[in-house]
PDB file of N, CA and C in Angstrom:
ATOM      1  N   UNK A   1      70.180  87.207 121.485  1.00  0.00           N
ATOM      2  CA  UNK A   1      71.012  86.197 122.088  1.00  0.00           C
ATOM      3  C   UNK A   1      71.940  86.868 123.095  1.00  0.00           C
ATOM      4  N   UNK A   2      71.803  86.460 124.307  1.00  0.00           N
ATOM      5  CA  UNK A   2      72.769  86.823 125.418  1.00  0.00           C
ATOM      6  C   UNK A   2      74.256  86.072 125.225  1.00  0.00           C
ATOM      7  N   UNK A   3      75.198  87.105 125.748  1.00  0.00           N
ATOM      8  CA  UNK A   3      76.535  86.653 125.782  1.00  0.00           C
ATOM      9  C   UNK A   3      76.798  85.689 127.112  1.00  0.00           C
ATOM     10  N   UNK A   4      78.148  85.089 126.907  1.00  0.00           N
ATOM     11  CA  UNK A   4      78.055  84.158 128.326  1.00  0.00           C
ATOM     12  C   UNK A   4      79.046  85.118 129.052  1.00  0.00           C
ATOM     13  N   UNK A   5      78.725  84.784 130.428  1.00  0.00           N
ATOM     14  CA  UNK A   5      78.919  85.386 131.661  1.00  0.00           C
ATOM     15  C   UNK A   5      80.692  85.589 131.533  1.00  0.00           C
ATOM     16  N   UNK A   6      80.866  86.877 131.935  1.00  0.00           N
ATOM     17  CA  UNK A   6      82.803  86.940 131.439  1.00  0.00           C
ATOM     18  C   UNK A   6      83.147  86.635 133.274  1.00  0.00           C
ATOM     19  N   UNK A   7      84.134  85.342 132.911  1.00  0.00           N
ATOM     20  CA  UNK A   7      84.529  84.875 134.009  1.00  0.00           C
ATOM     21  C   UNK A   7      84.805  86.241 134.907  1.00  0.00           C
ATOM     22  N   UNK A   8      85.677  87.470 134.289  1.00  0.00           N
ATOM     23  CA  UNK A   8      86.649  88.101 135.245  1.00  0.00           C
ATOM     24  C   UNK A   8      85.166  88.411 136.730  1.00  0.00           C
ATOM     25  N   UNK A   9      83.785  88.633 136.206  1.00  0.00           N
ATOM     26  CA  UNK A   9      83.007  88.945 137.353  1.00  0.00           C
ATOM     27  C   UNK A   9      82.517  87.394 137.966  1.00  0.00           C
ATOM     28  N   UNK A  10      82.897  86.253 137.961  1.00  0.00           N
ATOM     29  CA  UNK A  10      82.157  85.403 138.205  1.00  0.00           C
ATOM     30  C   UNK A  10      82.029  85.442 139.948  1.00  0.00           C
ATOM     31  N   UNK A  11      83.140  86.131 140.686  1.00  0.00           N
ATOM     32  CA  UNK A  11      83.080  86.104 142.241  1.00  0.00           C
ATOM     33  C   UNK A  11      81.700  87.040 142.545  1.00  0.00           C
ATOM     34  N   UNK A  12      82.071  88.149 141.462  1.00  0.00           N
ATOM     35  CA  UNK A  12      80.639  89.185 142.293  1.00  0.00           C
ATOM     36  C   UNK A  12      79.667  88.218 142.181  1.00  0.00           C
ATOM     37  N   UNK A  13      79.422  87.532 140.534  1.00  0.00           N
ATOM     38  CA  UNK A  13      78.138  87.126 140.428  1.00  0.00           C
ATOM     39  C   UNK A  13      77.404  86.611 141.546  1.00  0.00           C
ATOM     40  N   UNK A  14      79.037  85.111 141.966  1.00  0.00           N
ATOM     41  CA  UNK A  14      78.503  84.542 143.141  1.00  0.00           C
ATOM     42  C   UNK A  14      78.149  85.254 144.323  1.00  0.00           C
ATOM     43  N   UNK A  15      78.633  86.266 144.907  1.00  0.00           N
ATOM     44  CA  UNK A  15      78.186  86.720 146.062  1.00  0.00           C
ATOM     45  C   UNK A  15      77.131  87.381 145.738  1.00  0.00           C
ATOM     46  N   UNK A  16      76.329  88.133 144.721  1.00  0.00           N
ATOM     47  CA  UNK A  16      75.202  88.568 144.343  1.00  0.00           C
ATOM     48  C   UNK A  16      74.034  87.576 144.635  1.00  0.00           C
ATOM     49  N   UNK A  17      74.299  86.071 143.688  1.00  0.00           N
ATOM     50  CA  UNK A  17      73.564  85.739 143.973  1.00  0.00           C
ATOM     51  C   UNK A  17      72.972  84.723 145.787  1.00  0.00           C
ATOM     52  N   UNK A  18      74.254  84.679 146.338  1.00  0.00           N
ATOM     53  CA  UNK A  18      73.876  84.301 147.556  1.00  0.00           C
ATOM     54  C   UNK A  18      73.221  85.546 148.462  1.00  0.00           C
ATOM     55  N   UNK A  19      73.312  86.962 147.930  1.00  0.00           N
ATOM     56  CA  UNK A  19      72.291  88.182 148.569  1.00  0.00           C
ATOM     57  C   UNK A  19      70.495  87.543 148.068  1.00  0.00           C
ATOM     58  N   UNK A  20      69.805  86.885 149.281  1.00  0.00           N
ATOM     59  CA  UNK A  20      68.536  86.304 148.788  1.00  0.00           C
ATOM     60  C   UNK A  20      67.671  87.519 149.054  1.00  0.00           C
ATOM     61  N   UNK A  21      67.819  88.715 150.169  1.00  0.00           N
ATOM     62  CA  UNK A  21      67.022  89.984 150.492  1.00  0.00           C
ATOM     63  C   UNK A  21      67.702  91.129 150.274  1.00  0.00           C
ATOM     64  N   UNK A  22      66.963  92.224 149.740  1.00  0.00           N
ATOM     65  CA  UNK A  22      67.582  93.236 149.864  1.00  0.00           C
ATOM     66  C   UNK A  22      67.134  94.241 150.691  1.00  0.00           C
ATOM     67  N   UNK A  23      67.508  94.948 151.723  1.00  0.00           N
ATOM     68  CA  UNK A  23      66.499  95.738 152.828  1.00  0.00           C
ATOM     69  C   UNK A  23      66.608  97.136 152.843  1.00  0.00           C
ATOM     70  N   UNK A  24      67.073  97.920 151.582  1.00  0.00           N
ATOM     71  CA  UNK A  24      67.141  98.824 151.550  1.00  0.00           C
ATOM     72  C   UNK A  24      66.532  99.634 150.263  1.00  0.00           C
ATOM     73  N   UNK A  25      65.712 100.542 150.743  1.00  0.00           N
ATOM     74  CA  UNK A  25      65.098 101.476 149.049  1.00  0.00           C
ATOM     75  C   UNK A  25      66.348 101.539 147.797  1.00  0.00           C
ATOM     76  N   UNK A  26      65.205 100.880 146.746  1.00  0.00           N
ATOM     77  CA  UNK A  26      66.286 100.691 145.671  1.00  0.00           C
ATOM     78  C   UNK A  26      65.076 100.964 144.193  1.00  0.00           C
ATOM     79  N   UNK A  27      65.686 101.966 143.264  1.00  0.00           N
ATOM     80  CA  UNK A  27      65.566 102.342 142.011  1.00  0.00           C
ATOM     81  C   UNK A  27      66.569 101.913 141.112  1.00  0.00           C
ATOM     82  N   UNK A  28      65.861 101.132 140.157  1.00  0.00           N
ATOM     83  CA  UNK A  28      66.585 100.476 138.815  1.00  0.00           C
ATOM     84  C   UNK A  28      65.921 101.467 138.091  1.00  0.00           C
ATOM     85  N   UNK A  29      66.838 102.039 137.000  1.00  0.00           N
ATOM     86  CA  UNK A  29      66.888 102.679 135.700  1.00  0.00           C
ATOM     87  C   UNK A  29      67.007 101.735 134.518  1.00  0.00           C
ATOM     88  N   UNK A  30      66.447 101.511 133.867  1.00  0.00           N
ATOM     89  CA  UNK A  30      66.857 100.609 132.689  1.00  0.00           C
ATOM     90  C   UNK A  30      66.500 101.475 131.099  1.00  0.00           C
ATOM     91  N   UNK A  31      67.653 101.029 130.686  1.00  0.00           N
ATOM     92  CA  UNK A  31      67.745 101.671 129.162  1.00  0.00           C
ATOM     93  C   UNK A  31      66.352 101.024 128.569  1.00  0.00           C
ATOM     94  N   UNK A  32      65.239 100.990 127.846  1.00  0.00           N
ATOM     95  CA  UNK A  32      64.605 100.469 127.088  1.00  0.00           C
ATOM     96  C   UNK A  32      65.271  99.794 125.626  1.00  0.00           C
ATOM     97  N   UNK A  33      65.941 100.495 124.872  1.00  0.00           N
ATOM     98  CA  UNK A  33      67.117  99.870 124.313  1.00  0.00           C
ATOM     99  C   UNK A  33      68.514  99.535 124.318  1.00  0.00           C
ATOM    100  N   UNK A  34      68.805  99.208 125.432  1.00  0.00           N
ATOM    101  CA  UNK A  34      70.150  98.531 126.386  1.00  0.00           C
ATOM    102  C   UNK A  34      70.067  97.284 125.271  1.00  0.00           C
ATOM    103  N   UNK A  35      71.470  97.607 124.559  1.00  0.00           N
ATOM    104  CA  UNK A  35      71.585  96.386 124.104  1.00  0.00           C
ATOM    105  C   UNK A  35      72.732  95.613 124.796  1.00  0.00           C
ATOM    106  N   UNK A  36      73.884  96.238 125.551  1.00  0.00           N
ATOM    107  CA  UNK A  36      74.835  95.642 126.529  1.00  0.00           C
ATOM    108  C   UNK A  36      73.776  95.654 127.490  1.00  0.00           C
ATOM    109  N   UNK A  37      73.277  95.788 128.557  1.00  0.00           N
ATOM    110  CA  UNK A  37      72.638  95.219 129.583  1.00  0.00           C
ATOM    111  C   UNK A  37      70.907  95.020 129.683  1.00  0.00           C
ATOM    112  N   UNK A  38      70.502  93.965 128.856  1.00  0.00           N
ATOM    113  CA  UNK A  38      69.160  93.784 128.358  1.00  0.00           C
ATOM    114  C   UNK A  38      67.681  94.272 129.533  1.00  0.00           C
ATOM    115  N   UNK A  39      66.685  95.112 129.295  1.00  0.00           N
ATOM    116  CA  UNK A  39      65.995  95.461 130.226  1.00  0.00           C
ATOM    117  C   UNK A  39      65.216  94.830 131.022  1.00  0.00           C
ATOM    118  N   UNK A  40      65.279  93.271 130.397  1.00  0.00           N
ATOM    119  CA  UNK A  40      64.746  92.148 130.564  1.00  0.00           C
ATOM    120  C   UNK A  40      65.106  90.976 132.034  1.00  0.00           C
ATOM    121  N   UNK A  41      66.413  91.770 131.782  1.00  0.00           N
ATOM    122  CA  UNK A  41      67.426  91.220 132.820  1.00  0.00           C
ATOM    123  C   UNK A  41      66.823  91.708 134.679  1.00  0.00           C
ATOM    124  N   UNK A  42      66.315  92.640 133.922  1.00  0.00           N
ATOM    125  CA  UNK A  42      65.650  93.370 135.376  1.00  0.00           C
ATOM    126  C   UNK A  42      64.593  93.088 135.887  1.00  0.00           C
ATOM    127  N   UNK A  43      63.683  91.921 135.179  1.00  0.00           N
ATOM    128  CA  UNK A  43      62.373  92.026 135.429  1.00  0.00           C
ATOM    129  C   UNK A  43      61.971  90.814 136.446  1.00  0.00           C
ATOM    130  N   UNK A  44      60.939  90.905 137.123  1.00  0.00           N
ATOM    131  CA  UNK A  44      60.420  89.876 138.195  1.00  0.00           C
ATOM    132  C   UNK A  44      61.084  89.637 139.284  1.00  0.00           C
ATOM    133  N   UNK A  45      61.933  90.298 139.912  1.00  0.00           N
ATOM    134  CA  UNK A  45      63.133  90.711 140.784  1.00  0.00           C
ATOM    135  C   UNK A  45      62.675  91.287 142.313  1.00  0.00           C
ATOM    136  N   UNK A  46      61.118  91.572 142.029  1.00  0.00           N
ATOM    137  CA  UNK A  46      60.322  92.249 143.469  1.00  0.00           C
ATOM    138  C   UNK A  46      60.472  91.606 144.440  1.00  0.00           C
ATOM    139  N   UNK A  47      60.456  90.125 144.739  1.00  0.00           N
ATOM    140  CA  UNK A  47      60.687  89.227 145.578  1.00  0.00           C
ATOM    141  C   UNK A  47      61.649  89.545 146.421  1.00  0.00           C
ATOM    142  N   UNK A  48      62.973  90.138 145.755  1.00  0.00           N
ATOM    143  CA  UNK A  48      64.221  90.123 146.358  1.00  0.00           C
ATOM    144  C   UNK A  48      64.403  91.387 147.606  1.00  0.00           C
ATOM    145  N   UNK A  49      63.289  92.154 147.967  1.00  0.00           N
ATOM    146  CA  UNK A  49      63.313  93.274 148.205  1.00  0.00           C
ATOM    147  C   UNK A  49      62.416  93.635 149.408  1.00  0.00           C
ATOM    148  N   UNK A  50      62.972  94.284 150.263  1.00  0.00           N
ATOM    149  CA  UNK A  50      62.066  94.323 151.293  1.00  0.00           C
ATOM    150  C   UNK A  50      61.341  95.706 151.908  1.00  0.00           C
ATOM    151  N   UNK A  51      62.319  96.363 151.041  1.00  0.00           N
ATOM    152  CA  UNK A  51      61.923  98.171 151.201  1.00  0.00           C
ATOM    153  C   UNK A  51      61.511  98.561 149.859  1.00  0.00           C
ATOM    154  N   UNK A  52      60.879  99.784 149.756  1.00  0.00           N
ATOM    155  CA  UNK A  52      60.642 100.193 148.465  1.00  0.00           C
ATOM    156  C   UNK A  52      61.225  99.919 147.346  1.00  0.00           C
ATOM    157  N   UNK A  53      60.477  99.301 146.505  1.00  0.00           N
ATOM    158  CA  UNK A  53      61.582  99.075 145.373  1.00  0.00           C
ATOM    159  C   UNK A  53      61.221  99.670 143.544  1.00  0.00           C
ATOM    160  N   UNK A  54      61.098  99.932 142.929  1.00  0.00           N
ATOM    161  CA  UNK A  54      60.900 100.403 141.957  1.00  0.00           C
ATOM    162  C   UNK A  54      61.636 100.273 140.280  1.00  0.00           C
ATOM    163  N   UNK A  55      61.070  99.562 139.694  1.00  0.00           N
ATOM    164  CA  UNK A  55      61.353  99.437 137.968  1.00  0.00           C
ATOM    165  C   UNK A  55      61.584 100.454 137.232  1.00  0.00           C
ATOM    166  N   UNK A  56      62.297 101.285 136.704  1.00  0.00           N
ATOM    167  CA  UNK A  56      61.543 101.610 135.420  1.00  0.00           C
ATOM    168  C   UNK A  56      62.398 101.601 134.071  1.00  0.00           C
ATOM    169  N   UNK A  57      61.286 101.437 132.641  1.00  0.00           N
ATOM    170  CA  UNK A  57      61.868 101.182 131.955  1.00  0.00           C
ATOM    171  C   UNK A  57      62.035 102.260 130.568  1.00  0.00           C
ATOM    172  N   UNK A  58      63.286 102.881 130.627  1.00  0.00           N
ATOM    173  CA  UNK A  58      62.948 104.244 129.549  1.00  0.00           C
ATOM    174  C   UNK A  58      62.811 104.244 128.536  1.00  0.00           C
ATOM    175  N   UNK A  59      61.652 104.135 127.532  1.00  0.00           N
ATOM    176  CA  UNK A  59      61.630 103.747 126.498  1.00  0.00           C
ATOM    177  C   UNK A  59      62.536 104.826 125.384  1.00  0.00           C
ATOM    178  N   UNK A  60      63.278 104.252 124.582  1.00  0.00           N
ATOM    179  CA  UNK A  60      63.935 104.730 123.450  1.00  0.00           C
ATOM    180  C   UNK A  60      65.418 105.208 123.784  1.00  0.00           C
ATOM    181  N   UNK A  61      65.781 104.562 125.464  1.00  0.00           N
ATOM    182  CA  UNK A  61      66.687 104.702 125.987  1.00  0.00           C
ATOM    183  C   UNK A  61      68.081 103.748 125.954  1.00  0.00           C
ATOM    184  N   UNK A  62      69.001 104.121 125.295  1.00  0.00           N
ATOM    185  CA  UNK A  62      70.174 102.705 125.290  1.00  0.00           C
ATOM    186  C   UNK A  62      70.850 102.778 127.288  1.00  0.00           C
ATOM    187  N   UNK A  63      72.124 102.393 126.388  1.00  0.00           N
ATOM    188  CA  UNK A  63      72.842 101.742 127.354  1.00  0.00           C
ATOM    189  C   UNK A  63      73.345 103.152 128.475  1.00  0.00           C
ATOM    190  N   UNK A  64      72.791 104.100 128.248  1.00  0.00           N
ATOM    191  CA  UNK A  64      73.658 105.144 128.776  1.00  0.00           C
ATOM    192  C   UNK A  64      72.700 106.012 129.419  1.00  0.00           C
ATOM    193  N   UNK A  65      71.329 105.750 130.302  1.00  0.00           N
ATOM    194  CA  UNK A  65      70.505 107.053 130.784  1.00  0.00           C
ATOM    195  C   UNK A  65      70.715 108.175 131.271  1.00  0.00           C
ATOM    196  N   UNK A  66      71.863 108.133 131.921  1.00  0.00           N
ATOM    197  CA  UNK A  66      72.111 109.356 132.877  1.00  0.00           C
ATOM    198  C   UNK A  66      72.597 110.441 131.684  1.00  0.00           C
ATOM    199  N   UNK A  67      73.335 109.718 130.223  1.00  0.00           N
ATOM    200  CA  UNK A  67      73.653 110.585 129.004  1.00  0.00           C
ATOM    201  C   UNK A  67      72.698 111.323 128.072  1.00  0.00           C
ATOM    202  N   UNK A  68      71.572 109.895 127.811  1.00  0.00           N
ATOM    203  CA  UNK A  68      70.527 110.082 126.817  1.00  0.00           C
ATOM    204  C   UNK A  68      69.351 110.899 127.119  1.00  0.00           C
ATOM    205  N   UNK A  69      69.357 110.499 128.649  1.00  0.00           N
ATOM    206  CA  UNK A  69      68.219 111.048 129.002  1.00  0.00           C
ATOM    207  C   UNK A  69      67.914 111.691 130.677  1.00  0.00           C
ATOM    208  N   UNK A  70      68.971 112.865 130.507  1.00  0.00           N
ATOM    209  CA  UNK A  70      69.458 113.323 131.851  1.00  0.00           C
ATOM    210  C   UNK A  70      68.382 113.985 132.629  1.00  0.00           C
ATOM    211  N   UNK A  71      67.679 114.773 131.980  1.00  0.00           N
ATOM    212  CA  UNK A  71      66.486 115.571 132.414  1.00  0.00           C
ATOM    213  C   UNK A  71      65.760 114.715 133.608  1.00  0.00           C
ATOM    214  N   UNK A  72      64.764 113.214 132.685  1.00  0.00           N
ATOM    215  CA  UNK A  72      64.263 112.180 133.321  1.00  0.00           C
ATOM    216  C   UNK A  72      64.767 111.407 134.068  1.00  0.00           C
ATOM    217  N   UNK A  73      65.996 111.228 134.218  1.00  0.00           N
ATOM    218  CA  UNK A  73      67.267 110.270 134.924  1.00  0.00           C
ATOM    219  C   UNK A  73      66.713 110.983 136.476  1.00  0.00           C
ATOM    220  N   UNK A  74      66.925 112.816 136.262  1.00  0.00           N
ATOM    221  CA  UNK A  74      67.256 113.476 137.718  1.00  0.00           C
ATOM    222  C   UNK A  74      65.976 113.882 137.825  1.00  0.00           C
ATOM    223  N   UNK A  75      64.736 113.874 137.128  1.00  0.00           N
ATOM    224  CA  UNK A  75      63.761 113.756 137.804  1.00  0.00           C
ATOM    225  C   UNK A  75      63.156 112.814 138.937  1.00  0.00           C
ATOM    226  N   UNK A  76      63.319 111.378 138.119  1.00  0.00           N
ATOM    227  CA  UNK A  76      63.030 110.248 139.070  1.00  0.00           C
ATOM    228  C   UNK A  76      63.649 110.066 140.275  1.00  0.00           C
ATOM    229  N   UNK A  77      65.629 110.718 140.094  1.00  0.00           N
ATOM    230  CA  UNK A  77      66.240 110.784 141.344  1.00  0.00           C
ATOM    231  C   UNK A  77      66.166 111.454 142.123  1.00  0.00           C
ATOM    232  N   UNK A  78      65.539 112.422 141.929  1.00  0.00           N
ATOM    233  CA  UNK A  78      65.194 113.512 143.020  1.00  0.00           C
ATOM    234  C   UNK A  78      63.969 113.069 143.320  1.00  0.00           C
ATOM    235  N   UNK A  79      62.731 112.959 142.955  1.00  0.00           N
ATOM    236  CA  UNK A  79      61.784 111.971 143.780  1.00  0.00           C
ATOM    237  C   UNK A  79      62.013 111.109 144.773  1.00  0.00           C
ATOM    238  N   UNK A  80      62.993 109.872 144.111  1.00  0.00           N
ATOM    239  CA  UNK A  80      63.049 109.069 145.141  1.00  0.00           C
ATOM    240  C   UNK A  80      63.905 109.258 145.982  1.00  0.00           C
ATOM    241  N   UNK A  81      64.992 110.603 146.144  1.00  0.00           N
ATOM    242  CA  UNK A  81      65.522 110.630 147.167  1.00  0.00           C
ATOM    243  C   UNK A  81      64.789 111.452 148.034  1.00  0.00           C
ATOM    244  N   UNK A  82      63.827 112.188 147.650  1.00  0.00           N
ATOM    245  CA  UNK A  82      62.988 112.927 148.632  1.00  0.00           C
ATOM    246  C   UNK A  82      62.348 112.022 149.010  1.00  0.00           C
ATOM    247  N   UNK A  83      61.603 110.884 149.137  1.00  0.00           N
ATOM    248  CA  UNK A  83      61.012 110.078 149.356  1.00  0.00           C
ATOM    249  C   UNK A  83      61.729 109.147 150.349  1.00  0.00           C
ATOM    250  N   UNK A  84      62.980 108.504 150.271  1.00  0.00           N
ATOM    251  CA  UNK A  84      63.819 107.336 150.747  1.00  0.00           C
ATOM    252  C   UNK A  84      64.841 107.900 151.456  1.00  0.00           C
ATOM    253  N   UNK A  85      65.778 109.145 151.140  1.00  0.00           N
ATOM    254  CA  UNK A  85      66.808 109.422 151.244  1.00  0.00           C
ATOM    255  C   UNK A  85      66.974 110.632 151.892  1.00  0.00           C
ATOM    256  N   UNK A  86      68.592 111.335 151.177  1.00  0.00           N
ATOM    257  CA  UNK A  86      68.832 112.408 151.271  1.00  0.00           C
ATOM    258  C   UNK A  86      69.533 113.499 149.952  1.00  0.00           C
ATOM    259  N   UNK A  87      69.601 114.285 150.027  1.00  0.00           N
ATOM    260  CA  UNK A  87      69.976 114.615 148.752  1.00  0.00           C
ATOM    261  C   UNK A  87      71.264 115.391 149.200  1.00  0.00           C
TER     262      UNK A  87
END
């Protein structure tokens, strides 16, 4: 069961959701066991995107990747910034 939306963000929400494209390379990290931010929350979202965009979901991972699972966190980020970016 999801919690309801805490007013104090309700402005970002709104301006989030009036962003209908996004035009810039973008990597989501998702905890596989995120129980504050569900991994679920992330899914079917490709639409929104107009440059590279990329999922992934770490299995056995909570709310904290860059803690739980730092190794794989800066693997994927160093990929995709060699790929998109700069480092």
């Amino acid at each position: 069961e999801e919690a309801e939306p805490d007013p104090r963000y309700a402005e970002l929400a709104r301006r989030q959701a009036a962003v209908k494209i996004i035009t810039v390379p973008i990597l989501t990290l998702h905890g596989g066991d995120d129980r504050v931010v569900f991994a679920q929350s992330s899914e079917g979202l490709e639409e929104h995107f107009t440059a590279f965009y990329r999922r992934v979901v770490l299995d056995g991972i909570g709310h904290f990747p860059t803690r739980e699972a730092s190794d794989q966190v800066s693997r994927l980020l160093a990929a995709f910034l060699d790929s998109h970016g700069k480092r």
